[in-house]
N, C-alpha and C. Protein backbone atom coordinates (compact mmCIF):
# COMPACT_ATOMS: atom_id res chain seq x y z
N UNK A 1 90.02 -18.23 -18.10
CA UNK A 1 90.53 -19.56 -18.40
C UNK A 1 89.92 -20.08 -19.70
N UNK A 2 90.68 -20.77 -20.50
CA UNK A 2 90.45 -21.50 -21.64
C UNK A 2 89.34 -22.50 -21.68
N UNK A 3 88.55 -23.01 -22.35
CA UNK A 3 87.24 -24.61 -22.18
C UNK A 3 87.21 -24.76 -23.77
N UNK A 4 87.47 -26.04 -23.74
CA UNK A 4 87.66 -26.17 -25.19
C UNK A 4 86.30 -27.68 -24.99
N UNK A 5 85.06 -27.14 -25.77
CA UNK A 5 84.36 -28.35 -26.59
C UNK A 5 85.15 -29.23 -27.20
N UNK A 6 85.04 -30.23 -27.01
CA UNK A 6 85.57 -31.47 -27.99
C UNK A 6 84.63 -32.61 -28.01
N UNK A 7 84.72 -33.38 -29.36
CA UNK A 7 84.13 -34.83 -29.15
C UNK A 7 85.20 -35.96 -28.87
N UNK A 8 85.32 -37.16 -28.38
CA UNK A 8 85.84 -38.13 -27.74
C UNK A 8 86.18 -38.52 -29.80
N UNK A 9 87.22 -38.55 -30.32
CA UNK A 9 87.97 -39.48 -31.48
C UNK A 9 87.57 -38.33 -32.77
N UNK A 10 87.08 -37.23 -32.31
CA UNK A 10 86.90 -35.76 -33.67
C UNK A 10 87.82 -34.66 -33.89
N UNK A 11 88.26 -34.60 -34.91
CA UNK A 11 88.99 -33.18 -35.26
C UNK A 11 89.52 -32.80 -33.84
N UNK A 12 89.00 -32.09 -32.84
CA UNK A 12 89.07 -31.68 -31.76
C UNK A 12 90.05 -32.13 -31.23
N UNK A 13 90.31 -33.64 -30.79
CA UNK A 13 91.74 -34.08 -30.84
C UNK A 13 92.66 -33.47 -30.54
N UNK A 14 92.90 -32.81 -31.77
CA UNK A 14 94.07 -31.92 -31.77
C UNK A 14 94.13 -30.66 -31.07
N UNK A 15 93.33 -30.08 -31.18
CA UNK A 15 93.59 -28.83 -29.55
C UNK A 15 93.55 -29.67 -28.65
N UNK A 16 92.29 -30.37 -28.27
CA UNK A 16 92.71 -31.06 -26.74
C UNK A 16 94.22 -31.78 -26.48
N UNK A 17 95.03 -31.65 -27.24
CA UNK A 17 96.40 -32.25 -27.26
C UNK A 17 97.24 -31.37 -27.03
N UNK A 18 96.83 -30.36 -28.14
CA UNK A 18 98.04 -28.68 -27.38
C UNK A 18 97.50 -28.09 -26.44
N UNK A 19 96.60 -28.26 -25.77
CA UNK A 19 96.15 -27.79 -24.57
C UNK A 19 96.65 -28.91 -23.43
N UNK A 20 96.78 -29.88 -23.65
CA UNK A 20 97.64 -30.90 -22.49
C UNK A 20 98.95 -30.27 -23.11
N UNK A 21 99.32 -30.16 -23.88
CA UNK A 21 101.25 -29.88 -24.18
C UNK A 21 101.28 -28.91 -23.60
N UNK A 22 100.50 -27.76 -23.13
CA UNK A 22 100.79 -26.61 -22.85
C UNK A 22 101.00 -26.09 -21.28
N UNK A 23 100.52 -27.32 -21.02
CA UNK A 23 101.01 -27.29 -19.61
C UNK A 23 100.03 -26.15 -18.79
N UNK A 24 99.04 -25.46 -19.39
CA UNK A 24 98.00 -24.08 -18.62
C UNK A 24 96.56 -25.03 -18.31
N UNK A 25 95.86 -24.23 -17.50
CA UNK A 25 94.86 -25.14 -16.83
C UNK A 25 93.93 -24.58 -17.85
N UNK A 26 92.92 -25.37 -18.07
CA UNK A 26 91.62 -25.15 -18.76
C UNK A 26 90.49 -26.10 -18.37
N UNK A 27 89.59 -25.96 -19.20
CA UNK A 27 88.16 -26.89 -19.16
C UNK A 27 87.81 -27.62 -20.01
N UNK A 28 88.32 -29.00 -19.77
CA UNK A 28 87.96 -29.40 -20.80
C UNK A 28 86.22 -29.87 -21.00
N UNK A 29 85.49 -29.80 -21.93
CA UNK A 29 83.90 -29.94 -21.94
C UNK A 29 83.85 -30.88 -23.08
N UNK A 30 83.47 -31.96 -22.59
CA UNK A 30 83.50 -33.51 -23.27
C UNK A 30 82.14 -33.49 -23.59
N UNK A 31 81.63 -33.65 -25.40
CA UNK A 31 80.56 -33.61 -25.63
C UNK A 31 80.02 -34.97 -26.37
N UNK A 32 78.81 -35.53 -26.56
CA UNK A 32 78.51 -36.99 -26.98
C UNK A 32 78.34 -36.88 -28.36
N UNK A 33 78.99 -36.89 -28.93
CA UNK A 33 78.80 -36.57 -30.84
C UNK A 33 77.68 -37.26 -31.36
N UNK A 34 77.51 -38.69 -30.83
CA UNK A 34 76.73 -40.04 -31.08
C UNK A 34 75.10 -39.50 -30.83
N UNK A 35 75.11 -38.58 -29.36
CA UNK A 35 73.88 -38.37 -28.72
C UNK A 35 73.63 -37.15 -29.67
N UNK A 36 74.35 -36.23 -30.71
CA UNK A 36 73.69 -35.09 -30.76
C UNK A 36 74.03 -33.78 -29.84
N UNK A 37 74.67 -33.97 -28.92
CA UNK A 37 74.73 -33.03 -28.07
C UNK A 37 75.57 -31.60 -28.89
N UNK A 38 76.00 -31.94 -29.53
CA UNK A 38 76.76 -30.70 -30.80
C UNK A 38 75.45 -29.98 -31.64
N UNK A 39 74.58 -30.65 -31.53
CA UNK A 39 73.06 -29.89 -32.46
C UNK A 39 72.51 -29.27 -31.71
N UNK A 40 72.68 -28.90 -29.90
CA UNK A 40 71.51 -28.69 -28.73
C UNK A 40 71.23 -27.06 -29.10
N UNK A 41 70.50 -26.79 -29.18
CA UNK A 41 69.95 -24.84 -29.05
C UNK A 41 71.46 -24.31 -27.96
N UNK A 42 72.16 -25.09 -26.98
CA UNK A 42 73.23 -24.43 -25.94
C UNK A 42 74.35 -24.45 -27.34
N UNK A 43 74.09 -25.63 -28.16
CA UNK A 43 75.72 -25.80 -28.43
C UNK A 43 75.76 -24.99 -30.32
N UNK A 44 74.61 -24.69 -29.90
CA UNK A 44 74.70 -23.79 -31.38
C UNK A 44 74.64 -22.33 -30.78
N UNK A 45 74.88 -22.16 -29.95
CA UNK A 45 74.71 -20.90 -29.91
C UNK A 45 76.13 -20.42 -29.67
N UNK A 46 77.20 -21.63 -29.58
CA UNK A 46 78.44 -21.22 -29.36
C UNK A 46 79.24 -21.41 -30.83
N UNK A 47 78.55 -22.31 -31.88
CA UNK A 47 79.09 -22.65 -33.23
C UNK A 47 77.64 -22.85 -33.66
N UNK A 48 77.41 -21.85 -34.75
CA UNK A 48 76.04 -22.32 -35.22
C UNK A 48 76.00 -23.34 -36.43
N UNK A 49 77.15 -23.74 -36.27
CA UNK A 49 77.55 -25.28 -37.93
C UNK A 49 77.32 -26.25 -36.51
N UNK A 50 77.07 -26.16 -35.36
CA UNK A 50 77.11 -27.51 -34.25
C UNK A 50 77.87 -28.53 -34.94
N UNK A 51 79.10 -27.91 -34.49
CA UNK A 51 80.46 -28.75 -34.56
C UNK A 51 81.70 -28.55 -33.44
N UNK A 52 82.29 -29.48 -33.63
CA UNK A 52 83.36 -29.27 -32.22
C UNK A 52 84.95 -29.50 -33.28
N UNK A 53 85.95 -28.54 -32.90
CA UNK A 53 85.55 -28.07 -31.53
C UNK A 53 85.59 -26.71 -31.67
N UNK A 54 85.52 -25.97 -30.60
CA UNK A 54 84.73 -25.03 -29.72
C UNK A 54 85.98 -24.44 -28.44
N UNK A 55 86.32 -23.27 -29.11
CA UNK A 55 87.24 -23.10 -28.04
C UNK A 55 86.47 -21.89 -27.33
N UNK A 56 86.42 -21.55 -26.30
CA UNK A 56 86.00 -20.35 -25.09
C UNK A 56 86.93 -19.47 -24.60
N UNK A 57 87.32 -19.10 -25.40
CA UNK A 57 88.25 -17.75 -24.79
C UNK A 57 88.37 -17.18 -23.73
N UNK A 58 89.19 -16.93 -23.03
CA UNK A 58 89.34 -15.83 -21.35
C UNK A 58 88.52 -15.06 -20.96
N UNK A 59 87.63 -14.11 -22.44
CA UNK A 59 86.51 -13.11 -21.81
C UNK A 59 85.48 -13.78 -22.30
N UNK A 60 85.59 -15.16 -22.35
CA UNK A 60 83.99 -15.46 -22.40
C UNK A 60 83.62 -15.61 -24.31
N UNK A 61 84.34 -15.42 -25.15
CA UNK A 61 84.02 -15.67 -26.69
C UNK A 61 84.46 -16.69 -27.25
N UNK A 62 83.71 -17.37 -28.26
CA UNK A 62 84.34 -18.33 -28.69
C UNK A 62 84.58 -18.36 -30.04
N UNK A 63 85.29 -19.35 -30.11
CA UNK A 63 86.01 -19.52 -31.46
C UNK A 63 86.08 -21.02 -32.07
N UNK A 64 85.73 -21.03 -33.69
CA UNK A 64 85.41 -22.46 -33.77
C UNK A 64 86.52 -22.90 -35.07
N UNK A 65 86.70 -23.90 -35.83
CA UNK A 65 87.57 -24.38 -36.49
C UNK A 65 89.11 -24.29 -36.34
N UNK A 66 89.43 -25.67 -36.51
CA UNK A 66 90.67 -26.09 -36.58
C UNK A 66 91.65 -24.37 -37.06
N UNK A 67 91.39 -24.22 -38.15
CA UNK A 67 91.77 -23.10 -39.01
C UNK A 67 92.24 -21.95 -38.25
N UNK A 68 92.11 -21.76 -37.24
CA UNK A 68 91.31 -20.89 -36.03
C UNK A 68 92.00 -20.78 -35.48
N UNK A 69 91.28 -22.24 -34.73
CA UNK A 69 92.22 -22.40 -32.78
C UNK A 69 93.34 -22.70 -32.88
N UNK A 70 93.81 -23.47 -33.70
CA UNK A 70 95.16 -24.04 -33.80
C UNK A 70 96.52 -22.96 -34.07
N UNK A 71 96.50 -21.87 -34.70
CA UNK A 71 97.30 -21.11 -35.02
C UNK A 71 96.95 -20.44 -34.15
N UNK A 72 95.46 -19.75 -33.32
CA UNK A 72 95.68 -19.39 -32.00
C UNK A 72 96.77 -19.49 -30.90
N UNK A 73 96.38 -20.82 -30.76
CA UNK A 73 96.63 -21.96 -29.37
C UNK A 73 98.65 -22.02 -29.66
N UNK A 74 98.57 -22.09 -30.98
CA UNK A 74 99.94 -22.00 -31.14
C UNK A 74 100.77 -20.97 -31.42
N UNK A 75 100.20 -19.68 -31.28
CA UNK A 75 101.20 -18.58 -30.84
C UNK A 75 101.00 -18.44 -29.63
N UNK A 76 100.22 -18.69 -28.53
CA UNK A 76 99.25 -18.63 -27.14
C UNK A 76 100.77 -19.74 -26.65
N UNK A 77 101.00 -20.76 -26.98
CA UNK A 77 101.89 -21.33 -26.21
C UNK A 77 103.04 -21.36 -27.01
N UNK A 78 103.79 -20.56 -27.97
CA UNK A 78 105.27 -20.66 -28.51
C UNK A 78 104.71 -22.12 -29.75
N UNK A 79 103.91 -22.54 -30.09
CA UNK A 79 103.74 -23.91 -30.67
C UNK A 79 103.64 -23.40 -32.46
N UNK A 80 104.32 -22.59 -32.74
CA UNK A 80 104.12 -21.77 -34.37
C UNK A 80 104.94 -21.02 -34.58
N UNK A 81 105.55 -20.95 -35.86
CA UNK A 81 106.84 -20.68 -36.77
C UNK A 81 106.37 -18.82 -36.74
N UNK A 82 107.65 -18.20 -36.04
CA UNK A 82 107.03 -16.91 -36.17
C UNK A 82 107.65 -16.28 -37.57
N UNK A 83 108.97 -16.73 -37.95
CA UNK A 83 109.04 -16.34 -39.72
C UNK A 83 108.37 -16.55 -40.57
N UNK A 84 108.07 -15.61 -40.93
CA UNK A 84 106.58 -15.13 -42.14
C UNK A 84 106.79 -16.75 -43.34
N UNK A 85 107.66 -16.74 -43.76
CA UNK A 85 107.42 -17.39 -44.90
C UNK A 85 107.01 -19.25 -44.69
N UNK A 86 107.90 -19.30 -42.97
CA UNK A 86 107.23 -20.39 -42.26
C UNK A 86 106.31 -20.63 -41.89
N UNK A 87 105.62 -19.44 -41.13
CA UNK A 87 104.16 -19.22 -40.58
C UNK A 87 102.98 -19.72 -42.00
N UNK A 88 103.27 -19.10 -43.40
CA UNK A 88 102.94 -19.34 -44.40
C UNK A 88 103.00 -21.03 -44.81
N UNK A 89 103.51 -21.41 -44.48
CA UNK A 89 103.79 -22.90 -45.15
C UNK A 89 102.74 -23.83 -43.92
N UNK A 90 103.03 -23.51 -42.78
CA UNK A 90 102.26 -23.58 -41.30
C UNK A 90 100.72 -23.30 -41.78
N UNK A 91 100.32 -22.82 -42.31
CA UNK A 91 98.99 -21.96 -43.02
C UNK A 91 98.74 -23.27 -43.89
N UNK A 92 99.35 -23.43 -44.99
CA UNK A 92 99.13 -24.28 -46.20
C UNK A 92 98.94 -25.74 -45.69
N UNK A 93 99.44 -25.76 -44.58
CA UNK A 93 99.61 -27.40 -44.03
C UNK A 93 98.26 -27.61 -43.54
N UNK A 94 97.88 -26.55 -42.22
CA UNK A 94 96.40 -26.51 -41.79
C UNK A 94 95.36 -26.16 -42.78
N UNK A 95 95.38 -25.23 -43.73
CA UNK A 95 94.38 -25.61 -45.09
C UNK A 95 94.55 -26.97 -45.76
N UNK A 96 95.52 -27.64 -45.94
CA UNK A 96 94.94 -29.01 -46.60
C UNK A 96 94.71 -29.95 -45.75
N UNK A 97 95.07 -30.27 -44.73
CA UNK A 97 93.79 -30.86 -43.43
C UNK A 97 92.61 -30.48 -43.59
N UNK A 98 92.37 -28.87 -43.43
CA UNK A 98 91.26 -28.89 -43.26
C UNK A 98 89.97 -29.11 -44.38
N UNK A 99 90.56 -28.53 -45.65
CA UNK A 99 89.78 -28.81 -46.59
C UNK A 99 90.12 -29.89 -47.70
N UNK A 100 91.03 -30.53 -47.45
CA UNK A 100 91.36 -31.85 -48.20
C UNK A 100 90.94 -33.12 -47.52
N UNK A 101 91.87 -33.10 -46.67
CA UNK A 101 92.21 -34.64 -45.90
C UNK A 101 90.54 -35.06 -44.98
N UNK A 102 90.31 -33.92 -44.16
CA UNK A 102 89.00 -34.10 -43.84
C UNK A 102 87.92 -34.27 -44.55
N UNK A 103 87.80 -33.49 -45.55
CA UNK A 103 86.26 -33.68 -45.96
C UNK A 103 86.28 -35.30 -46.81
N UNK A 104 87.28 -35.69 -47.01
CA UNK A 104 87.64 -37.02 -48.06
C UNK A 104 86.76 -38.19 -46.74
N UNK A 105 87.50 -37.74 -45.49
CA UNK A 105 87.35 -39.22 -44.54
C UNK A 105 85.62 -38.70 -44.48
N UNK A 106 85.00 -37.26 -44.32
CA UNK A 106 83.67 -37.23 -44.23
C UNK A 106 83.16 -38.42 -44.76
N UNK A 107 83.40 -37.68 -46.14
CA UNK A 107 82.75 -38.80 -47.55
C UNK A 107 82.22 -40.61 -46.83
N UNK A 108 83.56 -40.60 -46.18
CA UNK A 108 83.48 -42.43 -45.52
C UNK A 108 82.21 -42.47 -44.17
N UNK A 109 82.49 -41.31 -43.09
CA UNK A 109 81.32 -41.11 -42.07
C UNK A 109 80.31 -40.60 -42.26
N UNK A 110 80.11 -39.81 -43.20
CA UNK A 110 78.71 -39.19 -42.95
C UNK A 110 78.74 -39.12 -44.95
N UNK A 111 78.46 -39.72 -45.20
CA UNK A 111 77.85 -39.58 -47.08
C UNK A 111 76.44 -39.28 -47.40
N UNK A 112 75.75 -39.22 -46.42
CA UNK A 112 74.61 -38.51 -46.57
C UNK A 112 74.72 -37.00 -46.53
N UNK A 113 75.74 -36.80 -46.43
CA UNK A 113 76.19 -35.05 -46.25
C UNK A 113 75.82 -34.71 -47.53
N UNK A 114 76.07 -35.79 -48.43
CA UNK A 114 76.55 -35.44 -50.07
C UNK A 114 74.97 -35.80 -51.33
N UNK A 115 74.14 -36.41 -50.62
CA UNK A 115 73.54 -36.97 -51.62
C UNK A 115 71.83 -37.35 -50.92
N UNK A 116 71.07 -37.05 -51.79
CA UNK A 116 69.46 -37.91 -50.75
C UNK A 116 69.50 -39.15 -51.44
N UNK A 117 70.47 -39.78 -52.54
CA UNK A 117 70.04 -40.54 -53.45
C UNK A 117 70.62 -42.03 -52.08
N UNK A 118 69.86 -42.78 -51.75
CA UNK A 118 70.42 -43.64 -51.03
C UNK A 118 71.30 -44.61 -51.56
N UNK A 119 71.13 -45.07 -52.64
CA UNK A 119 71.55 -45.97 -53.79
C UNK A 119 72.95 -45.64 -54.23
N UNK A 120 73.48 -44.35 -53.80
CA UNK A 120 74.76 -43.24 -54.23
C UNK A 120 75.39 -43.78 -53.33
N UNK A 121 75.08 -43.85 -51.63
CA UNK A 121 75.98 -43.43 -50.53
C UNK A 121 77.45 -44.91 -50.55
N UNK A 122 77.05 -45.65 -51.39
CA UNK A 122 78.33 -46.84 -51.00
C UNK A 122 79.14 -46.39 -51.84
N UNK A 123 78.83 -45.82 -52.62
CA UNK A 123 80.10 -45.19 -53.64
C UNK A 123 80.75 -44.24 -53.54
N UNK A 124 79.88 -43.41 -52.70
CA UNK A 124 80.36 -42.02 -52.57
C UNK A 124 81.77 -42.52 -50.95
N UNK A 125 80.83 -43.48 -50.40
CA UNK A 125 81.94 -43.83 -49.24
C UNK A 125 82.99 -44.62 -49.74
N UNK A 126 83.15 -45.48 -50.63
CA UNK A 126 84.15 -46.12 -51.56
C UNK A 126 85.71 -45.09 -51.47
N UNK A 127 84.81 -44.33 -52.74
CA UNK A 127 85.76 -42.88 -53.16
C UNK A 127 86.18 -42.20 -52.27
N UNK A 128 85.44 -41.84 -51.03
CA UNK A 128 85.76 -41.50 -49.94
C UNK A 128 87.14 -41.65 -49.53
N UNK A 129 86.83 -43.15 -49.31
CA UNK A 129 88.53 -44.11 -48.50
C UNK A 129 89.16 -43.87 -49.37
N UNK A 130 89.12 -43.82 -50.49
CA UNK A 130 90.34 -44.24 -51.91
C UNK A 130 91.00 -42.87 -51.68
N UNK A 131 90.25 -41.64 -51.65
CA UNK A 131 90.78 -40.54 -51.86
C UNK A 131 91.68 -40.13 -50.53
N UNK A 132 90.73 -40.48 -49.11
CA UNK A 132 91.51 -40.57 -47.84
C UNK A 132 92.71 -41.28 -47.59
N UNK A 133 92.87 -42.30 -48.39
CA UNK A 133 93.78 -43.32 -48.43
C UNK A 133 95.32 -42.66 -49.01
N UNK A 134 95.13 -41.69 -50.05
CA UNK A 134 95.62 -41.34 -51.44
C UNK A 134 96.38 -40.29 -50.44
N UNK A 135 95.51 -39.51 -49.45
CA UNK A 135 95.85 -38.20 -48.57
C UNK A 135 97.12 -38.68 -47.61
N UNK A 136 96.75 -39.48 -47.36
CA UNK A 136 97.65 -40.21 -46.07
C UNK A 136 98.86 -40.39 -46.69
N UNK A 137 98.80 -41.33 -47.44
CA UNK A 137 99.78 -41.51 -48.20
C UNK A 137 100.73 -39.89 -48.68
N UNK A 138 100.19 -39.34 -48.95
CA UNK A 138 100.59 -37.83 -49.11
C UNK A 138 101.68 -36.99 -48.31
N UNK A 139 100.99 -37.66 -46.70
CA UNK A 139 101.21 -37.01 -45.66
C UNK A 139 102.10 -37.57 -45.25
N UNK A 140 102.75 -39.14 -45.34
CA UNK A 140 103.82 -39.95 -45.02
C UNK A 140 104.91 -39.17 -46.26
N UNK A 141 104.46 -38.83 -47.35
CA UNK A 141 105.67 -37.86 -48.41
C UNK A 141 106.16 -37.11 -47.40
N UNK A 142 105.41 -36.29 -46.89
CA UNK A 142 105.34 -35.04 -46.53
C UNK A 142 106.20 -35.31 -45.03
N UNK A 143 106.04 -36.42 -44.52
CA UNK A 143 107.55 -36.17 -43.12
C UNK A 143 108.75 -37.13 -43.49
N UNK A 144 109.06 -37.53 -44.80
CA UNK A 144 110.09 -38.02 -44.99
C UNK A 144 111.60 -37.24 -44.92
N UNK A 145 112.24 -37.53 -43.74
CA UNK A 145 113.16 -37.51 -43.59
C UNK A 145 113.40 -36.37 -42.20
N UNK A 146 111.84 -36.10 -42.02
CA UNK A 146 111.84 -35.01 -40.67
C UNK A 146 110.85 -35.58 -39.68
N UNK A 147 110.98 -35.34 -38.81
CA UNK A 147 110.61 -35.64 -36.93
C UNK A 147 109.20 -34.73 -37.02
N UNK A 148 109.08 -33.95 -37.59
CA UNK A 148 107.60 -33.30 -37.76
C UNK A 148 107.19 -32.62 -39.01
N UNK A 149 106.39 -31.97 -38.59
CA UNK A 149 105.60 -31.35 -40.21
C UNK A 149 106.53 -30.09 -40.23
N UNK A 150 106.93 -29.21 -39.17
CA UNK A 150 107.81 -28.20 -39.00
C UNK A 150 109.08 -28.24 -38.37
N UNK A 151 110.00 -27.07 -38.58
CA UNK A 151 111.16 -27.40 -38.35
C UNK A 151 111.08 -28.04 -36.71
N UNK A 152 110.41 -27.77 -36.00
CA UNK A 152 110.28 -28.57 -34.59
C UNK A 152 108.90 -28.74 -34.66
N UNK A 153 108.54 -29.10 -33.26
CA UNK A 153 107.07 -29.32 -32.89
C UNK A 153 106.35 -28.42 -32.86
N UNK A 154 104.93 -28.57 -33.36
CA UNK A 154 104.14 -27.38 -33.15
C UNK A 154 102.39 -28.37 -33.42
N UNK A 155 102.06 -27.22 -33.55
CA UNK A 155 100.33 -27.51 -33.79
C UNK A 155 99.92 -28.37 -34.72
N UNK A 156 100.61 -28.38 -36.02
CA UNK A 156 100.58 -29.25 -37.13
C UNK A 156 100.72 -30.63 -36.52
N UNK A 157 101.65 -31.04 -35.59
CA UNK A 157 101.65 -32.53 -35.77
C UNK A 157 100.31 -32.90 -34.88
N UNK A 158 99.70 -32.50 -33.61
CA UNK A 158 98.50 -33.45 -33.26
C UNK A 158 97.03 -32.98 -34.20
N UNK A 159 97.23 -32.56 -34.58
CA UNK A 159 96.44 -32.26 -36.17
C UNK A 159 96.67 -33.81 -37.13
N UNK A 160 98.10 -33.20 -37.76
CA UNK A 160 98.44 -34.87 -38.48
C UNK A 160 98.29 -35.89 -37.81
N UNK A 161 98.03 -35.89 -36.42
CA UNK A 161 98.17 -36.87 -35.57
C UNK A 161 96.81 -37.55 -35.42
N UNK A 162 95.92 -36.77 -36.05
CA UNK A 162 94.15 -37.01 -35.46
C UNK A 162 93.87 -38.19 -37.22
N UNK A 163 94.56 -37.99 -38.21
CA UNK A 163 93.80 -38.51 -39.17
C UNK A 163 94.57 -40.16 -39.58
N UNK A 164 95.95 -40.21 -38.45
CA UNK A 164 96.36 -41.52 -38.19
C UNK A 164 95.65 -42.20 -37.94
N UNK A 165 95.05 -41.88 -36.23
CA UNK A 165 94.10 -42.50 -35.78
C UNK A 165 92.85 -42.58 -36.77
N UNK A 166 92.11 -41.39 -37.60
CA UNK A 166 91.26 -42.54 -38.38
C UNK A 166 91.48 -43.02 -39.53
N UNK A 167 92.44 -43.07 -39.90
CA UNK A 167 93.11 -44.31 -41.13
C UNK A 167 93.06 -45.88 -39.80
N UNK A 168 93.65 -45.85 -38.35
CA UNK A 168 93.50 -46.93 -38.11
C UNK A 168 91.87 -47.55 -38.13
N UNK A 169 90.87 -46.37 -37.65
CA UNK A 169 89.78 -46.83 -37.39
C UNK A 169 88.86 -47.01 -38.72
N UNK A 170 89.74 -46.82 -39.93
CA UNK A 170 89.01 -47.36 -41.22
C UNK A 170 89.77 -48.98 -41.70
N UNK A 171 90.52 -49.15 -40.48
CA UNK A 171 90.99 -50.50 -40.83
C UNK A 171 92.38 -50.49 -42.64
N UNK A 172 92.70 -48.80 -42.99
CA UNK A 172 93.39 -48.88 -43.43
C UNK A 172 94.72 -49.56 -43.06
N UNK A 173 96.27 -49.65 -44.28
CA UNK A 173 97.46 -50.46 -44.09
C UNK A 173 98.11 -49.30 -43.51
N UNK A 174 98.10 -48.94 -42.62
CA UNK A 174 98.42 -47.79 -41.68
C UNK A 174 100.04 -47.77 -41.37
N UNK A 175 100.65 -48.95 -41.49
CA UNK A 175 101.92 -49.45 -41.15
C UNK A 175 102.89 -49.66 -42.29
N UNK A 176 102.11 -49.64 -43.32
CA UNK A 176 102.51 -49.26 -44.60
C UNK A 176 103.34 -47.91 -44.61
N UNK A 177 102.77 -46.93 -44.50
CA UNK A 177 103.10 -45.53 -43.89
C UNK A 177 104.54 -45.26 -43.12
N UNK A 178 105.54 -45.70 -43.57
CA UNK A 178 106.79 -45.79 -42.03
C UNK A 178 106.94 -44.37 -41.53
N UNK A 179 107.00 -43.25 -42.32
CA UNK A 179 107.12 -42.15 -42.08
C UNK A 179 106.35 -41.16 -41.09
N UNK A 180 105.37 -41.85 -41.22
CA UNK A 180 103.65 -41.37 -40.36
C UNK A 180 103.65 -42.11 -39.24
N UNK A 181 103.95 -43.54 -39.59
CA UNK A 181 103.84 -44.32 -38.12
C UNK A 181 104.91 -44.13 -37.66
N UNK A 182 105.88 -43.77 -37.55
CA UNK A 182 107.08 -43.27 -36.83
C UNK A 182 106.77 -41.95 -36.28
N UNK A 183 106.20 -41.00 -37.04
CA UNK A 183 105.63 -39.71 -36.55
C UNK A 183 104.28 -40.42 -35.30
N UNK A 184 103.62 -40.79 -35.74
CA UNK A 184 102.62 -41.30 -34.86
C UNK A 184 103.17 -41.93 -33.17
N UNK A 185 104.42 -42.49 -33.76
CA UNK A 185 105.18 -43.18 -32.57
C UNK A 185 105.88 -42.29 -31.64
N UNK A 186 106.21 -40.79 -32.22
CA UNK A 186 106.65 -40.07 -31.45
C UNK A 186 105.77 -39.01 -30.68
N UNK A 187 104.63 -38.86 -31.63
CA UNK A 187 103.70 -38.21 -30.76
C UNK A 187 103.28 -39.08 -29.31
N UNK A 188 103.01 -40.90 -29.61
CA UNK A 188 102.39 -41.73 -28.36
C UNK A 188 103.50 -41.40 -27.19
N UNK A 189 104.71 -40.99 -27.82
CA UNK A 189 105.89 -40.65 -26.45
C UNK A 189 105.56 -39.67 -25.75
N UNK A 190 104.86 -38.36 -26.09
CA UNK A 190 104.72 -37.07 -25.28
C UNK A 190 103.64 -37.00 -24.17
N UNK A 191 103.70 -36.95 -23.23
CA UNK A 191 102.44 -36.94 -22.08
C UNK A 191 101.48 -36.35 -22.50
N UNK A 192 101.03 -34.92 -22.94
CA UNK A 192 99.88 -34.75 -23.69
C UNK A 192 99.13 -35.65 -24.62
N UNK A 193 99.79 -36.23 -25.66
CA UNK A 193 99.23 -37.11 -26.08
C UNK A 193 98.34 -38.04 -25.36
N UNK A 194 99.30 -39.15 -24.48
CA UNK A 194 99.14 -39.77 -23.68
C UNK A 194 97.97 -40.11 -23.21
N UNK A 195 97.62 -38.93 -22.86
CA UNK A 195 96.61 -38.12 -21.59
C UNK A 195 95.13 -38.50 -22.89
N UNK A 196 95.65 -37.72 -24.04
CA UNK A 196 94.45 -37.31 -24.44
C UNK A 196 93.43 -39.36 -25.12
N UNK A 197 94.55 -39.39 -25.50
CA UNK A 197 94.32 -41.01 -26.21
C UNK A 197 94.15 -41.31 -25.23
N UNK A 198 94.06 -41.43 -23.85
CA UNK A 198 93.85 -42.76 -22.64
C UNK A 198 91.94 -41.79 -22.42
N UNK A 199 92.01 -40.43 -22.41
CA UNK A 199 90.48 -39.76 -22.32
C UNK A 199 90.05 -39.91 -23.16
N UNK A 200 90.21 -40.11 -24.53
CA UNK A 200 89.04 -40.29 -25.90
C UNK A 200 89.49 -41.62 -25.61
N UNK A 201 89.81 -42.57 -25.50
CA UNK A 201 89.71 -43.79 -25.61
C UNK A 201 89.92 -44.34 -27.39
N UNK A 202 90.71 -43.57 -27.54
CA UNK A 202 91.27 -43.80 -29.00
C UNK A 202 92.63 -44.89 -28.94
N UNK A 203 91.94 -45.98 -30.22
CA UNK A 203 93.08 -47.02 -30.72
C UNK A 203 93.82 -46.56 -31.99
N UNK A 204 95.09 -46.71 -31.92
CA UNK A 204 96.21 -46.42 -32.71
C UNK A 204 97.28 -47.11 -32.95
């Protein structure tokens, strides 16, 4: 059986979402991001970056980044474009999440990632939002005139779906966005979702 680490409002999100869409039983293992519990000697020994999430494979191995699980999880349940040149574009979408759109909102949560200079960190979180802001905006281009990121549903949207929620929780114009918040509005329709936003206790 599947156990997927997650933190309650992190990246993680998004598997814990195709793992409710998928309708297969698993474990889910709810970890305290706040407490540290992602740094413990247990939880590095399953990701030694002690980060979530953290998926546990059937024989017992695990596997860590978005990059990863997600194109896993989404040939594992039909949730991914099996034509090559789609699968490819499917690829390009989850690389600029992962190394664009995320590390920008870092910049805003954790800016000590970036600098010992203390005197730096309001600027560096400034630029942060501006650039996170700039992404989003990107990403509302990017479903104009379609119901998802791919020709149907798949892994990509509760992915796109995780950095809605923190544009709301940066108090960005989120509604500005019609394209995203309409995407956003159709993900709050699917019971997985549902499920997962009423367990992280995420506002949207």
């Amino acid at each position: 059986m599947l156990a997927l680490y997650y933190g309650p409002g992190a990246c993680s999100m998004a598997s814990h979402i195709v793992l409710e869409d998928s309708g297969e039983k698993y474990e889910p293992r709810k970890m305290d991001l706040a407490k540290g519990e992602q740094r413990t000697d247990e939880h590095l020994k399953r990701n030694p970056l002690g980060r979530v999430p953290v998926l546990q494979l059937d024989n017992g191995e695990f596997l860590a980044e978005n990059t990863a699980i997600l194109p896993y999880l989404g040939k594992r349940f039909k949730m991914w474009p099996t034509d090559p040149v789609k699968e490819a574009k499917a690829m390009s979408t989850i690389g600029y999440f992962a190394s664009s759109v995320h590390p920008a909102h870092a910049h805003v949560g954790r800016p000590e990632r970036y600098t010992a200079d203390q005197s730096a960190l309001p600027g560096i979180k400034d630029m942060g939002l501006k650039t996170f802001h700039t992404y989003l905006k990107q990403i509302d281009g990017m479903l104009a005139g379609r119901e998802w990121f791919g020709d149907s549903y798949s892994v990509l949207d509760p992915y796109g779906f995780v950095f809605y929620t923190w544009g709301v929780r940066r108090e960005l114009p989120m509604g500005e966005l019609k394209n995203y918040t309409a995407h956003k509005d159709r993900m709050l329709k699917r019971p997985g979702t549902q499920k997962v936003v009423e367990d992280e206790k995420i506002k949207v």
